[in-house]
C-alpha atoms as a PDB file:
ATOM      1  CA  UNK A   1     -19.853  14.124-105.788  1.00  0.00           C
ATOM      2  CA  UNK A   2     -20.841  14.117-109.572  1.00  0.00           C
ATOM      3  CA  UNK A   3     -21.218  17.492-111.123  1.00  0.00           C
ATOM      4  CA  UNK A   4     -25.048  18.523-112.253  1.00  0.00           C
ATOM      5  CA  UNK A   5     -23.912  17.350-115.677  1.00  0.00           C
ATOM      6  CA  UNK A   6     -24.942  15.280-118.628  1.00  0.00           C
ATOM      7  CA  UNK A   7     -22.446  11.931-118.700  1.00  0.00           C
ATOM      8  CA  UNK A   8     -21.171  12.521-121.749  1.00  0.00           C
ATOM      9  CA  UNK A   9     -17.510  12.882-122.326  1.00  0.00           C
ATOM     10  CA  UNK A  10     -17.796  16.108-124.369  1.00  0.00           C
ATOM     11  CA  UNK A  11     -18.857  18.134-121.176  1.00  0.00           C
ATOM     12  CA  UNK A  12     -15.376  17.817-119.169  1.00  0.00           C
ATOM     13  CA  UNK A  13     -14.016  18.606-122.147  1.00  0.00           C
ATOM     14  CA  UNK A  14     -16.150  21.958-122.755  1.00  0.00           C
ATOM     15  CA  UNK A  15     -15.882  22.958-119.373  1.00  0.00           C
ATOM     16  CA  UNK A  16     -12.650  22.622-119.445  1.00  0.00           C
ATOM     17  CA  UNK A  17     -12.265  25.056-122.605  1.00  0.00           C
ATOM     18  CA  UNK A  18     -14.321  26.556-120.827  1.00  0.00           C
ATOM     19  CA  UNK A  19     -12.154  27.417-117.724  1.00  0.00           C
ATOM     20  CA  UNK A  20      -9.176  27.773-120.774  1.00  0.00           C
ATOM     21  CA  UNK A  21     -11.184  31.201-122.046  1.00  0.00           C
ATOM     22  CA  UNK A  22     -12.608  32.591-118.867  1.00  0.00           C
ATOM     23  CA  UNK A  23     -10.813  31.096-116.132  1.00  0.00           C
ATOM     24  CA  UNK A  24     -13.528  30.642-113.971  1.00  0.00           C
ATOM     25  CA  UNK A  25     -16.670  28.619-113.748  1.00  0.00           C
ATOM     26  CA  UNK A  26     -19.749  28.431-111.622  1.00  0.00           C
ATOM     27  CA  UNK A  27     -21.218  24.947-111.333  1.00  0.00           C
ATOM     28  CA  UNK A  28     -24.223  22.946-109.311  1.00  0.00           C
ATOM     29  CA  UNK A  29     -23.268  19.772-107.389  1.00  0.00           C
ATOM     30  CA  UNK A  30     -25.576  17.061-107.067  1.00  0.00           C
ATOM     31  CA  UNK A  31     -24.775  14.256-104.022  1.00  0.00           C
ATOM     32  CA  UNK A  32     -23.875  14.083-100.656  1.00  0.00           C
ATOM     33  CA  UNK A  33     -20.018  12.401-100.775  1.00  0.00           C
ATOM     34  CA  UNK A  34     -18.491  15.804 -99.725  1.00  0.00           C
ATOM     35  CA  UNK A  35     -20.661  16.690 -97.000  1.00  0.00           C
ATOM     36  CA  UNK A  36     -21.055  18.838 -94.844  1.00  0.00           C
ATOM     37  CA  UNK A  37     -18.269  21.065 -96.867  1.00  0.00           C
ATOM     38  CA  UNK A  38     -20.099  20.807 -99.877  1.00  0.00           C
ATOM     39  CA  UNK A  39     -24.034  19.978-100.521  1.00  0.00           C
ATOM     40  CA  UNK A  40     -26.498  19.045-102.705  1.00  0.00           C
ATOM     41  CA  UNK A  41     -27.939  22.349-103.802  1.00  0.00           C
ATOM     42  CA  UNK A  42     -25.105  24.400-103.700  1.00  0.00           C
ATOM     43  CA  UNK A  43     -22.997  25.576-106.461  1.00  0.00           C
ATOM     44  CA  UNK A  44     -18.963  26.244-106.538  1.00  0.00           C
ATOM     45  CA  UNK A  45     -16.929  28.395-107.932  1.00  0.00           C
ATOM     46  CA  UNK A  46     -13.641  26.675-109.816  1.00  0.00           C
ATOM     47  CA  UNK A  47     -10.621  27.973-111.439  1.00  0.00           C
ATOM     48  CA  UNK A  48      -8.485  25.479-113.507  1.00  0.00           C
ATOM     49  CA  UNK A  49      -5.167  24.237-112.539  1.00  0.00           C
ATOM     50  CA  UNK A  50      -3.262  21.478-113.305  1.00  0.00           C
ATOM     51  CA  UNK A  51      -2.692  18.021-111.089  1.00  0.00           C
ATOM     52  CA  UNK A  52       0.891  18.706-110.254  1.00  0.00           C
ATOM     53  CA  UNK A  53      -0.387  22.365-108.890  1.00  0.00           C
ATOM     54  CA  UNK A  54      -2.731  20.919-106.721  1.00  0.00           C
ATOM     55  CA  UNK A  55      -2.341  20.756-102.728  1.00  0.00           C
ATOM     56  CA  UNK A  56      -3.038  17.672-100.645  1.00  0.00           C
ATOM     57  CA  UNK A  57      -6.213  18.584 -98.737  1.00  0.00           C
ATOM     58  CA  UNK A  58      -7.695  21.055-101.861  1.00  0.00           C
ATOM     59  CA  UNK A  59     -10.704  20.584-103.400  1.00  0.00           C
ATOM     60  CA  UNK A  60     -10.959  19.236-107.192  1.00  0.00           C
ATOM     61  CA  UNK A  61     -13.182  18.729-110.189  1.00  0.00           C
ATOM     62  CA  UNK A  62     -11.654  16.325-112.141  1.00  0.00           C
ATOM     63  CA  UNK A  63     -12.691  13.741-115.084  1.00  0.00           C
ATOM     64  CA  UNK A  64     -14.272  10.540-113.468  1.00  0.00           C
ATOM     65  CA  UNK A  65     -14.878   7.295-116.104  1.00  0.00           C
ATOM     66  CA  UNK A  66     -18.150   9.011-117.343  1.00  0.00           C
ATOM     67  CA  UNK A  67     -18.396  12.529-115.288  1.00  0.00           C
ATOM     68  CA  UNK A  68     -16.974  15.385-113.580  1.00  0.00           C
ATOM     69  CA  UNK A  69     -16.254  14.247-109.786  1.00  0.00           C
ATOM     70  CA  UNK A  70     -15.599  16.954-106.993  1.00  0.00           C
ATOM     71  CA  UNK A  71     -13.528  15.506-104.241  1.00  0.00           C
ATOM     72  CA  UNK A  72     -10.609  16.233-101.985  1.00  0.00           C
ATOM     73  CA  UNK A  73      -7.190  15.363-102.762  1.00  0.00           C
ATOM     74  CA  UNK A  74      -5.717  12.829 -99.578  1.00  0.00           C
ATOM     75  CA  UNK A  75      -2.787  11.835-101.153  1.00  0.00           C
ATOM     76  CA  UNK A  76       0.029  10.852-104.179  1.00  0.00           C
ATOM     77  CA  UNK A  77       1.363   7.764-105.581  1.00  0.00           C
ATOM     78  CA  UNK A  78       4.447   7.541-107.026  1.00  0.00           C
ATOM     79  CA  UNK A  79       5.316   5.159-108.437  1.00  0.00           C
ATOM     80  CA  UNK A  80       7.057   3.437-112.083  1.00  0.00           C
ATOM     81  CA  UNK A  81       3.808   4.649-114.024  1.00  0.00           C
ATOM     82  CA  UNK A  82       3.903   8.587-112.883  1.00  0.00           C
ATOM     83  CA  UNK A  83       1.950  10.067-110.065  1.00  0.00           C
ATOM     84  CA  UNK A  84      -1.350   9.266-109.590  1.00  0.00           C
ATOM     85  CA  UNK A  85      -3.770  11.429-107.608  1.00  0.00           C
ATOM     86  CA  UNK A  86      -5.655  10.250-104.713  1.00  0.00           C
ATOM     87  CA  UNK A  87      -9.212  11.414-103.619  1.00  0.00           C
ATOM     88  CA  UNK A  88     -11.884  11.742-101.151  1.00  0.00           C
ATOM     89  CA  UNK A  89     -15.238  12.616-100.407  1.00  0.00           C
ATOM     90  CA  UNK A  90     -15.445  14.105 -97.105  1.00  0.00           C
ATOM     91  CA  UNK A  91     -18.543  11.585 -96.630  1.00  0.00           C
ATOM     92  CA  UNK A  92     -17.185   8.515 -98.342  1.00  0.00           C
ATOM     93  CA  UNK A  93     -14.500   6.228 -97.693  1.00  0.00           C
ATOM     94  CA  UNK A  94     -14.079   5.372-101.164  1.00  0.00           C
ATOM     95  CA  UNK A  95     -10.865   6.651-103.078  1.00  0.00           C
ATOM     96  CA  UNK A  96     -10.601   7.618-106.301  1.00  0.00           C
ATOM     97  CA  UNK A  97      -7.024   7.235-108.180  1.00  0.00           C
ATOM     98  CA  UNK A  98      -6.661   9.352-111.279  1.00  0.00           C
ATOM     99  CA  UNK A  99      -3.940  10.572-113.176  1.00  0.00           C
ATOM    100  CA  UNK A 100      -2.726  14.286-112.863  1.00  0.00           C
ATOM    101  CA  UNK A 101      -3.726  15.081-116.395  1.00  0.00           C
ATOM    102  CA  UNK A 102      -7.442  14.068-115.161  1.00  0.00           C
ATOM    103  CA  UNK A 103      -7.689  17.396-112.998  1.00  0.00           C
ATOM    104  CA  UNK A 104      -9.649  20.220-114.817  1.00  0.00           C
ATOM    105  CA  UNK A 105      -9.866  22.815-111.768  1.00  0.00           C
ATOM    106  CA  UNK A 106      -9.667  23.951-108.178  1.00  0.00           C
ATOM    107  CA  UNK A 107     -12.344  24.684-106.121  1.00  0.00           C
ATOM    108  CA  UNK A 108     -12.166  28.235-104.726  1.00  0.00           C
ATOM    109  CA  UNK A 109     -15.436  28.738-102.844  1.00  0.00           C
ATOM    110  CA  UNK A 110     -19.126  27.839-103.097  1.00  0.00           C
ATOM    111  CA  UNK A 111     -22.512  29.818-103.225  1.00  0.00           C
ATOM    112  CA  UNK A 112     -24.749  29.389-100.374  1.00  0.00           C
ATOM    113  CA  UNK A 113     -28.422  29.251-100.966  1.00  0.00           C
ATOM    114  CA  UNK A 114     -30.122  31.636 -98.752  1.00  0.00           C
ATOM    115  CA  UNK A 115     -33.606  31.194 -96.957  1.00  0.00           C
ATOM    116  CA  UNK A 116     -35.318  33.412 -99.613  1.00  0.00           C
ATOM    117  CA  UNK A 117     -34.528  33.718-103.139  1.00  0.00           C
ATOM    118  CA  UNK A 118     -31.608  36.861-103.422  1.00  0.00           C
ATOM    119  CA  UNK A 119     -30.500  36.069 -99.964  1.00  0.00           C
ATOM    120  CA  UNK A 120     -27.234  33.828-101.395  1.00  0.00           C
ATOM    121  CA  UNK A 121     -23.835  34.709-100.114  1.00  0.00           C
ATOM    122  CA  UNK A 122     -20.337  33.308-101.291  1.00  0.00           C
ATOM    123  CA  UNK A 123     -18.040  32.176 -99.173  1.00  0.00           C
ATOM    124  CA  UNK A 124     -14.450  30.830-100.239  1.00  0.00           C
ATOM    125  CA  UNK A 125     -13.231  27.740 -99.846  1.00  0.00           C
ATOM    126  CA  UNK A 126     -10.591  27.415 -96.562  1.00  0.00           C
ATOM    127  CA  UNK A 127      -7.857  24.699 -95.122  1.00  0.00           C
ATOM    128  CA  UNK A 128     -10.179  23.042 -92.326  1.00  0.00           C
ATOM    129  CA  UNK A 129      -9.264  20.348 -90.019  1.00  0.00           C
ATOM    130  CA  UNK A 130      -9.383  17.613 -92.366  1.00  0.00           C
ATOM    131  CA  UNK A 131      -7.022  19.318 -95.114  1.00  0.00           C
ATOM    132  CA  UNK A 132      -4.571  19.934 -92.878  1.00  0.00           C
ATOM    133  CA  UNK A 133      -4.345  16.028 -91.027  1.00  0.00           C
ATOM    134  CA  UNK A 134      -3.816  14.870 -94.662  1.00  0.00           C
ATOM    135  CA  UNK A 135      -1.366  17.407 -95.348  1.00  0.00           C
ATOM    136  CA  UNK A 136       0.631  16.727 -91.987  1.00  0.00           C
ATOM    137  CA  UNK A 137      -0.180  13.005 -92.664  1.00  0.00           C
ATOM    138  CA  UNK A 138       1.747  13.145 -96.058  1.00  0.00           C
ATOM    139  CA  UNK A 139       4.528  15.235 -94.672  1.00  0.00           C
ATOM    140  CA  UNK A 140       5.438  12.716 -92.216  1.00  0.00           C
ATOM    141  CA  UNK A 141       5.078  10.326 -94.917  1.00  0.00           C
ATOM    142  CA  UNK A 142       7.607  11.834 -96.952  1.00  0.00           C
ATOM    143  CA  UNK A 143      10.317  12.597 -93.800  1.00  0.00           C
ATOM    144  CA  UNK A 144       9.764   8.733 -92.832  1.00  0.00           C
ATOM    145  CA  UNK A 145       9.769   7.195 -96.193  1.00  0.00           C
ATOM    146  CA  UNK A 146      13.345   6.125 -95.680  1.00  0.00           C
ATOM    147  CA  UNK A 147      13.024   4.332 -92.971  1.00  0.00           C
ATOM    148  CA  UNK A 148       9.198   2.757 -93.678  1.00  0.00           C
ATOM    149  CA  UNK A 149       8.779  -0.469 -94.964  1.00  0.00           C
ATOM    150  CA  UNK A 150       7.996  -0.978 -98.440  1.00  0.00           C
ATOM    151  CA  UNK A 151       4.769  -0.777 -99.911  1.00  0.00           C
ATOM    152  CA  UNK A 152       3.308  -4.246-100.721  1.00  0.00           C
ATOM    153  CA  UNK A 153       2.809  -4.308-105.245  1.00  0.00           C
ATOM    154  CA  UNK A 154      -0.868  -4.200-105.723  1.00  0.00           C
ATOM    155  CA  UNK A 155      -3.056  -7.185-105.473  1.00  0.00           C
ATOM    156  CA  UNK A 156      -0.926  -8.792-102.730  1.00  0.00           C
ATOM    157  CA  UNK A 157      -2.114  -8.984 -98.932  1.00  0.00           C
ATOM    158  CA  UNK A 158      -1.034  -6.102 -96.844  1.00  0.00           C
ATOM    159  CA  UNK A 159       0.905  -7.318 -93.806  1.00  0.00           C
ATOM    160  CA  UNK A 160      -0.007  -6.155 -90.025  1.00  0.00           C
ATOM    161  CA  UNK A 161       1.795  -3.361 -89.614  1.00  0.00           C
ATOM    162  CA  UNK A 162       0.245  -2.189 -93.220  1.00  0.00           C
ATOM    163  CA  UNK A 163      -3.183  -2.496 -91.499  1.00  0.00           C
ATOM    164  CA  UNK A 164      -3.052  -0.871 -88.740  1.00  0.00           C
ATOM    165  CA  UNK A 165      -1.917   1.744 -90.346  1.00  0.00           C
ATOM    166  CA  UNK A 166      -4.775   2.266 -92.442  1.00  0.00           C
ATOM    167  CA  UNK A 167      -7.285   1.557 -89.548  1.00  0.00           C
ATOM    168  CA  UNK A 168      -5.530   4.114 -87.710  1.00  0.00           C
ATOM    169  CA  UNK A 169      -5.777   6.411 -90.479  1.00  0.00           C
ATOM    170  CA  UNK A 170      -8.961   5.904 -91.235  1.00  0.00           C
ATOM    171  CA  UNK A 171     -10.523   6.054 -88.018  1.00  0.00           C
ATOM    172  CA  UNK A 172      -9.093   9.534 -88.036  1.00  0.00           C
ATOM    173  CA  UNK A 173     -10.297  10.641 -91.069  1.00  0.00           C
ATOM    174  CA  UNK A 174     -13.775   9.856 -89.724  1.00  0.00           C
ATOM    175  CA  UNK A 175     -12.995  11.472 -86.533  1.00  0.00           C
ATOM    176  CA  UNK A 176     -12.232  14.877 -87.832  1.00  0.00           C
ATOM    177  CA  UNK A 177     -14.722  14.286 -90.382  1.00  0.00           C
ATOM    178  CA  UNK A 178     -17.103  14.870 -87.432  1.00  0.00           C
ATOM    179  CA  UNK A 179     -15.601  18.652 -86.840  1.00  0.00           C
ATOM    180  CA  UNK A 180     -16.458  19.997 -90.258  1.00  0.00           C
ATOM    181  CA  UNK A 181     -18.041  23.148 -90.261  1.00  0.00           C
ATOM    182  CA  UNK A 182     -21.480  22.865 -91.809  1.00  0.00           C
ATOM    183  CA  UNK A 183     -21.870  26.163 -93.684  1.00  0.00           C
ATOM    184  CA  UNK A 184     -25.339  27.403 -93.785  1.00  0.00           C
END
């Protein structure tokens, strides 16, 4: 979900001053890729934190190749190069790997328009279903990483049992993707 921003490079880097002096920011969204926890329309409050503070299953704003992206954190690499960050839209399958210096805030809960002008209300930002299977998900991950096979280096064909895992996991992620609360 791209911020309501210009694409220039300057603007992460205001709002994230920004977020330096006040430590809090109120911004529009624009796009569907997090729905139904986020939508078009709304606007979310952030707080800034740093990519090794972040949660697996929080929501971030962090610097995309031209803009600010919103998305949910599913998972980290580690590997020779540092970690990398892994996210998610709620709404999209595609994942997004950035570095943990690319993360400029948190999201800590979003504005609701109401049905007349005035009639907004806040609410904060929760762990819901899907957080919490890619939380347990990364958990077990962790406690069976001994014992897993290693990953295959990028660019080279993922064997069986690397496939089924990520059908399996992804045909979760779209099932509990189908519980999400839509707040309005």
């Amino acid at each position: 979900m791209r911020l309501n921003l210009s694409d220039e490079p300057l603007t992460a880097e205001l709002i994230a001053e920004s977020l330096g002096r006040s430590e809090t920011a109120l911004i529009g969204v624009n796009g569907t890729s997090m729905h139904p926890t986020l939508q078009m329309g709304w606007r979310v409050f952030v707080r800034p934190v740093a990519g090794a503070d972040l949660k697996i299953g929080e929501i971030a704003v962090f610097r995309g190749e031209r803009y600010l992206t919103i998305h949910r954190l599913v998972w980290r690499e580690i590997g020779p190069g540092g970690t990398r960050l892994v996210f998610r839209g709620d709404y999209n399958r595609l994942r997004e790997r950035v570095p943990e210096s690319a993360v400029i805030a948190r999201v800590v809960a979003v504005e609701i328009p109401g049905r007349r002008k005035g009639m907004e209300r806040v609410v904060s930002i929760e762990t819901d279903l899907l957080a919490r299977f890619y939380r347990a998900s990364y958990g077990l991950f962790r406690l069976l990483r001994p014992i897993l096979p290693s990953p295959a280096p990028p660019g080279a064909p993922i064997g069986p049992f690397g496939r089924t895992v990520r059908t399996v996991f992804a045909g979760i992620e779209r099932l509990l993707g189908l519980f999400l609360r839509e707040r309005r």
